[in-house]
C-alpha atoms as a PDB file:
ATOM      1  CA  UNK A   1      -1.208 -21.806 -28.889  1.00  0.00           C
ATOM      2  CA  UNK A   2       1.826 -22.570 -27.438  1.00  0.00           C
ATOM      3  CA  UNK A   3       3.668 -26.453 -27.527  1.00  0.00           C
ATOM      4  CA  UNK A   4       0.945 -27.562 -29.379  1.00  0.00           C
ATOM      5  CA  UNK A   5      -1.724 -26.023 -26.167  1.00  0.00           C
ATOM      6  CA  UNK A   6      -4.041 -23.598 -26.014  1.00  0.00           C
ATOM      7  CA  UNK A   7      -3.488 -20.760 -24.119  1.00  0.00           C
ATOM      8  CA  UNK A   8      -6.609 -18.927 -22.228  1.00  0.00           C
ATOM      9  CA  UNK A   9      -7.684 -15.517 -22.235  1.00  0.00           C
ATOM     10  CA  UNK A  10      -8.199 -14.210 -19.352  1.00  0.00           C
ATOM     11  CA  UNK A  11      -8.977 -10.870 -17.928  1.00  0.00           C
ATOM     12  CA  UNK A  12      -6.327 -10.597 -14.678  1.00  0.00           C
ATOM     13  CA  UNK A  13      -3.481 -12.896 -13.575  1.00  0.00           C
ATOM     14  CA  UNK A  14      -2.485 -13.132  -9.436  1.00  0.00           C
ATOM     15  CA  UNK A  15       1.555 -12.943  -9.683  1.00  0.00           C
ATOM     16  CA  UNK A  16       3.790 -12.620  -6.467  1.00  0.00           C
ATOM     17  CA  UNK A  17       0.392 -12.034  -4.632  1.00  0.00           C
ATOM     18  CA  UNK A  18       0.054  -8.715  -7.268  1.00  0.00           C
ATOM     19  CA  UNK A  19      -2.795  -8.941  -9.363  1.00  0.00           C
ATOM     20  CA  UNK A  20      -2.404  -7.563 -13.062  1.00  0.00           C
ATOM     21  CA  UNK A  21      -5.245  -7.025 -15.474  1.00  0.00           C
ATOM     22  CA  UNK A  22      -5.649  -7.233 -18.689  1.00  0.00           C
ATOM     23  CA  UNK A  23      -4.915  -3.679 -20.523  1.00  0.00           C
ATOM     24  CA  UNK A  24      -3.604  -1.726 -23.080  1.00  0.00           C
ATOM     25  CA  UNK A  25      -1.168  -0.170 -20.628  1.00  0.00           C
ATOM     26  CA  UNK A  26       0.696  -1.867 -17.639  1.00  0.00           C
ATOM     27  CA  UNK A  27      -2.286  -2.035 -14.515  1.00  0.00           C
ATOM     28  CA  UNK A  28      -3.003  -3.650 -11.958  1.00  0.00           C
ATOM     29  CA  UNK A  29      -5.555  -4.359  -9.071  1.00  0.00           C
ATOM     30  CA  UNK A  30      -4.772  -2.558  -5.939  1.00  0.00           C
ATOM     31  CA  UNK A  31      -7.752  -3.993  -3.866  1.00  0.00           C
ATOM     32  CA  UNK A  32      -6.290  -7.187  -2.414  1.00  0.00           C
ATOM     33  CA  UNK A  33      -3.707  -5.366  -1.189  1.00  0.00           C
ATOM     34  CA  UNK A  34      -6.000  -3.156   0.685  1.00  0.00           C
ATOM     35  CA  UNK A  35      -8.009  -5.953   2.181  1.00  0.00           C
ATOM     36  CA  UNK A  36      -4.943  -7.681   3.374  1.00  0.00           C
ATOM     37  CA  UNK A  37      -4.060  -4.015   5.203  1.00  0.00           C
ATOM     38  CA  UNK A  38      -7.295  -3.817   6.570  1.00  0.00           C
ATOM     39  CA  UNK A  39      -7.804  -7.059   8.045  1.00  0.00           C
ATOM     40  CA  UNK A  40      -4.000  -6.360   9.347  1.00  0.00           C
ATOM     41  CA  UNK A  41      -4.981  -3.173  11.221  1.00  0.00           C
ATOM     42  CA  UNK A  42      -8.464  -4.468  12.532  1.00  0.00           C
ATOM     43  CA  UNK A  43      -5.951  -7.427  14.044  1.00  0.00           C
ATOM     44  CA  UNK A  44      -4.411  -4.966  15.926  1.00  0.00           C
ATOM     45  CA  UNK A  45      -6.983  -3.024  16.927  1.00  0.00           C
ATOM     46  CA  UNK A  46      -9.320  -5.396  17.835  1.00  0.00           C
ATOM     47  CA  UNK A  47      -6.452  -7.287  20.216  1.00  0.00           C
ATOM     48  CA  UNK A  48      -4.839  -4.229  21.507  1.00  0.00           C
ATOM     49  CA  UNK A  49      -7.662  -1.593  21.830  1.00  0.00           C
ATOM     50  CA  UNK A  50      -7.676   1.810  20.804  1.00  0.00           C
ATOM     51  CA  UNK A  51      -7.193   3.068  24.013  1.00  0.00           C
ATOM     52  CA  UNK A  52      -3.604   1.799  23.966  1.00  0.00           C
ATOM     53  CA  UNK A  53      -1.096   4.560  23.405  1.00  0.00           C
ATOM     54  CA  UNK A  54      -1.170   6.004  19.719  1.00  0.00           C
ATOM     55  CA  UNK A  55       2.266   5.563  19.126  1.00  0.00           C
ATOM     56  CA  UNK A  56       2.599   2.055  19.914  1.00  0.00           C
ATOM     57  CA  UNK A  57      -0.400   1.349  17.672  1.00  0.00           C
ATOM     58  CA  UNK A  58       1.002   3.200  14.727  1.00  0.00           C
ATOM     59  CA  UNK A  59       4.794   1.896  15.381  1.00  0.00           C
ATOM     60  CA  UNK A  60       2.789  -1.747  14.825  1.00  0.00           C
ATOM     61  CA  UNK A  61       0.847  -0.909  12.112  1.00  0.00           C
ATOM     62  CA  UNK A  62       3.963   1.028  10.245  1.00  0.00           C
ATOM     63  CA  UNK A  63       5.668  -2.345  11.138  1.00  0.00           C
ATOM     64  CA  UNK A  64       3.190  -5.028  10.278  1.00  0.00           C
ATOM     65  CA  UNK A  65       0.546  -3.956   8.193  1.00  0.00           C
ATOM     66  CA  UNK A  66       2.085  -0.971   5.885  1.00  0.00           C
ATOM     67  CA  UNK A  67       4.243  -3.174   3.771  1.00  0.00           C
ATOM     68  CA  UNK A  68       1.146  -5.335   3.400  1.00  0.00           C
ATOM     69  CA  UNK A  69      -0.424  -2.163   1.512  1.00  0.00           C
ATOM     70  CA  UNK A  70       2.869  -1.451   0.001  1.00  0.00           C
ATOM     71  CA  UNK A  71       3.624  -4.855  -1.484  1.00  0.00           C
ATOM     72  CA  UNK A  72       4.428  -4.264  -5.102  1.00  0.00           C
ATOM     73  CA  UNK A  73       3.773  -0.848  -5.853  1.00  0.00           C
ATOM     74  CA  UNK A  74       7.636  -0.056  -5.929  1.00  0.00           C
ATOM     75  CA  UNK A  75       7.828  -2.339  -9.333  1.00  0.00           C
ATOM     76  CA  UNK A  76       5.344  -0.447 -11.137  1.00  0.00           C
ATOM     77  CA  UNK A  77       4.152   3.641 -11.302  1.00  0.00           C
ATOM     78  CA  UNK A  78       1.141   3.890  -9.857  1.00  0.00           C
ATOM     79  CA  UNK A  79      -1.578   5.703 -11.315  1.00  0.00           C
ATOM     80  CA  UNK A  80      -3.353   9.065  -9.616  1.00  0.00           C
ATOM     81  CA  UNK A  81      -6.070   7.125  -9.247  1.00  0.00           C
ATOM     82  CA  UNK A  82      -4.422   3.996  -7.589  1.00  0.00           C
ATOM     83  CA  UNK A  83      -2.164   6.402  -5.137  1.00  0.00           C
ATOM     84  CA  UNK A  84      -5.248   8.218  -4.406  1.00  0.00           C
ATOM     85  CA  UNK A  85      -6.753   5.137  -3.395  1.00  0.00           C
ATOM     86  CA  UNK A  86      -3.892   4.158  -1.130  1.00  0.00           C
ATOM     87  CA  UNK A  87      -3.562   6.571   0.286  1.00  0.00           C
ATOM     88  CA  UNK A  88      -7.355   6.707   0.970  1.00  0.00           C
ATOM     89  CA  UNK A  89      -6.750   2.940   2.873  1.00  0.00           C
ATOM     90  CA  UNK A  90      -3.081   4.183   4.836  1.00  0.00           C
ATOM     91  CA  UNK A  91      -5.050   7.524   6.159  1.00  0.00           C
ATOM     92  CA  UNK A  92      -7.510   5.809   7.479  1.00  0.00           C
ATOM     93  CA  UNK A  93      -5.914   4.493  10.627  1.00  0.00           C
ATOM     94  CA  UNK A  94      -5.315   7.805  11.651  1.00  0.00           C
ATOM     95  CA  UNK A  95      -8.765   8.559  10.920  1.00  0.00           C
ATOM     96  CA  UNK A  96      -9.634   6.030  13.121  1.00  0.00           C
ATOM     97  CA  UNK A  97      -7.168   6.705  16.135  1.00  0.00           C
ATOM     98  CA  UNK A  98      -7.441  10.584  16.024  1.00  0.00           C
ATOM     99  CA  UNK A  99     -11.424   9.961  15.135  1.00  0.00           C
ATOM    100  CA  UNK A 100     -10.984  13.269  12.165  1.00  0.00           C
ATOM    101  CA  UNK A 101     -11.321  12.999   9.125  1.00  0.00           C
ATOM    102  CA  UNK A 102     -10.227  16.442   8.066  1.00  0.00           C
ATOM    103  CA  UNK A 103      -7.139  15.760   5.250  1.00  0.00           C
ATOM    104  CA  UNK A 104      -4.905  18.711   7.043  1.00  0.00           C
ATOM    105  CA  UNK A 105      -5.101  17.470  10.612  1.00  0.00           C
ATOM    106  CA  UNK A 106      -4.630  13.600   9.874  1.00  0.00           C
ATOM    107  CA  UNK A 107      -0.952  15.344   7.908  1.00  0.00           C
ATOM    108  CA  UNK A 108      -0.143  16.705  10.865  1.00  0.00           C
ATOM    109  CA  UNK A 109      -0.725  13.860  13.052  1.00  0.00           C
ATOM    110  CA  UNK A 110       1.277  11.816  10.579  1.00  0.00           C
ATOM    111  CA  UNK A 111       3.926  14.216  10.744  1.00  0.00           C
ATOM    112  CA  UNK A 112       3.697  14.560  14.353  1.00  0.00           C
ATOM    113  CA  UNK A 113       3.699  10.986  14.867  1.00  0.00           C
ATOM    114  CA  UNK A 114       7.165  10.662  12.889  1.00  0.00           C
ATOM    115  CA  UNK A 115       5.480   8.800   9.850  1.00  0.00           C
ATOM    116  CA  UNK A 116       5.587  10.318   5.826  1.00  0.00           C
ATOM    117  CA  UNK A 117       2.196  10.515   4.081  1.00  0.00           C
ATOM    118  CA  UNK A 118       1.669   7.331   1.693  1.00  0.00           C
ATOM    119  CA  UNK A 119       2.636   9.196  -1.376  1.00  0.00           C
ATOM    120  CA  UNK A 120       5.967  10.471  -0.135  1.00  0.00           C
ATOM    121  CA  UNK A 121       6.595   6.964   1.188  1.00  0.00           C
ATOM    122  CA  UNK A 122       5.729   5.619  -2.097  1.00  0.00           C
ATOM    123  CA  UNK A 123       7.856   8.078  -4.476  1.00  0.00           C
ATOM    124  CA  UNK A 124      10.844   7.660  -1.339  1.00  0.00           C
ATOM    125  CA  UNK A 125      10.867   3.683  -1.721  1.00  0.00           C
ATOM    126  CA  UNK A 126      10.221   4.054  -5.649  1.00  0.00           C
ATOM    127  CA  UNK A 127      13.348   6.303  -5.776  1.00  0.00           C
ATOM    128  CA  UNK A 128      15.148   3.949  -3.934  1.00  0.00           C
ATOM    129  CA  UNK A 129      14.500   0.879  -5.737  1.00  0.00           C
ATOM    130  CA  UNK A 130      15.114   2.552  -9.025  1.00  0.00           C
ATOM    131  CA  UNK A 131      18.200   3.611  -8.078  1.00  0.00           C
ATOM    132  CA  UNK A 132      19.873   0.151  -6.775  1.00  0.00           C
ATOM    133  CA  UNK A 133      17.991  -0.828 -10.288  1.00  0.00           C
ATOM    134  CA  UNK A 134      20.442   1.213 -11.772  1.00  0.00           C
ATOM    135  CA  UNK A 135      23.796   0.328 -10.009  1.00  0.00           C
ATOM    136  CA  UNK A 136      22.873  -3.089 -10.827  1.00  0.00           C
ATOM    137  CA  UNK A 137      23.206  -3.139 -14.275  1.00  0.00           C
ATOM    138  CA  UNK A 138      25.919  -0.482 -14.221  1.00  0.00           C
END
């Protein structure tokens, strides 16, 4: 109780558009995230075509739909699992617009392309928000 009102239990609470679940550790729920990215990406697939040139299509998606996936995971560290997951979601466009699905050839086409593999971009933007964390409260 709080003021006199009961508080409910509940198993997951949406906060900033993050859902976090109810745990013994820190956790939360990845999947919106990744239906938000996908619907993104099918967007601009389905209006643009895969037939248009690869590089505009990932320079959109990088642009549009990536920070869709990303949204929150900079706050917290994600697990194996969740990163795994991720990056499962982010390697699929190129699965898509390469039409592989062999894990060393869709790294080199995000190399080639210019764009860092979901896990570097992760512990990149990770480092970088821990460190202005830091020279905050210093």
């Amino acid at each position: 109780m709080l003021n006199g009102c009961i508080i409910k239990w509940v198993d997951n609470i949406d906060y900033l558009g993050v859902k976090i679940l109810s745990a013994k550790v820190f956790k939360c729920c990845w999947n919106n995230r990744k239906k938000k990215f996908y619907r993104s990406v099918n967007m601009i697939f389905g209006r643009l075509g895969l037939s248009t040139d690869h590089s505009v299509l990932i320079k959109l998606v990088n642009t549009n739909a990536f920070p869709v996936l990303l949204y929150g995971t900079i706050a917290t560290t994600l697990s194996s699992a969740d990163l795994k997951d991720l990056e499962h979601a982010y390697d699929s466009v190129f699965n898509k617009l390469y039409r592989s699905f062999d894990k060393k050839i869709i790294l080199q086409c995000q190399f080639y392309s210019g764009c860092w593999p979901l896990g570097v971009t992760y512990d990149y933007n990770r480092l970088v928000f821990l460190t202005n964390l830091i020279k905050k409260i210093a």
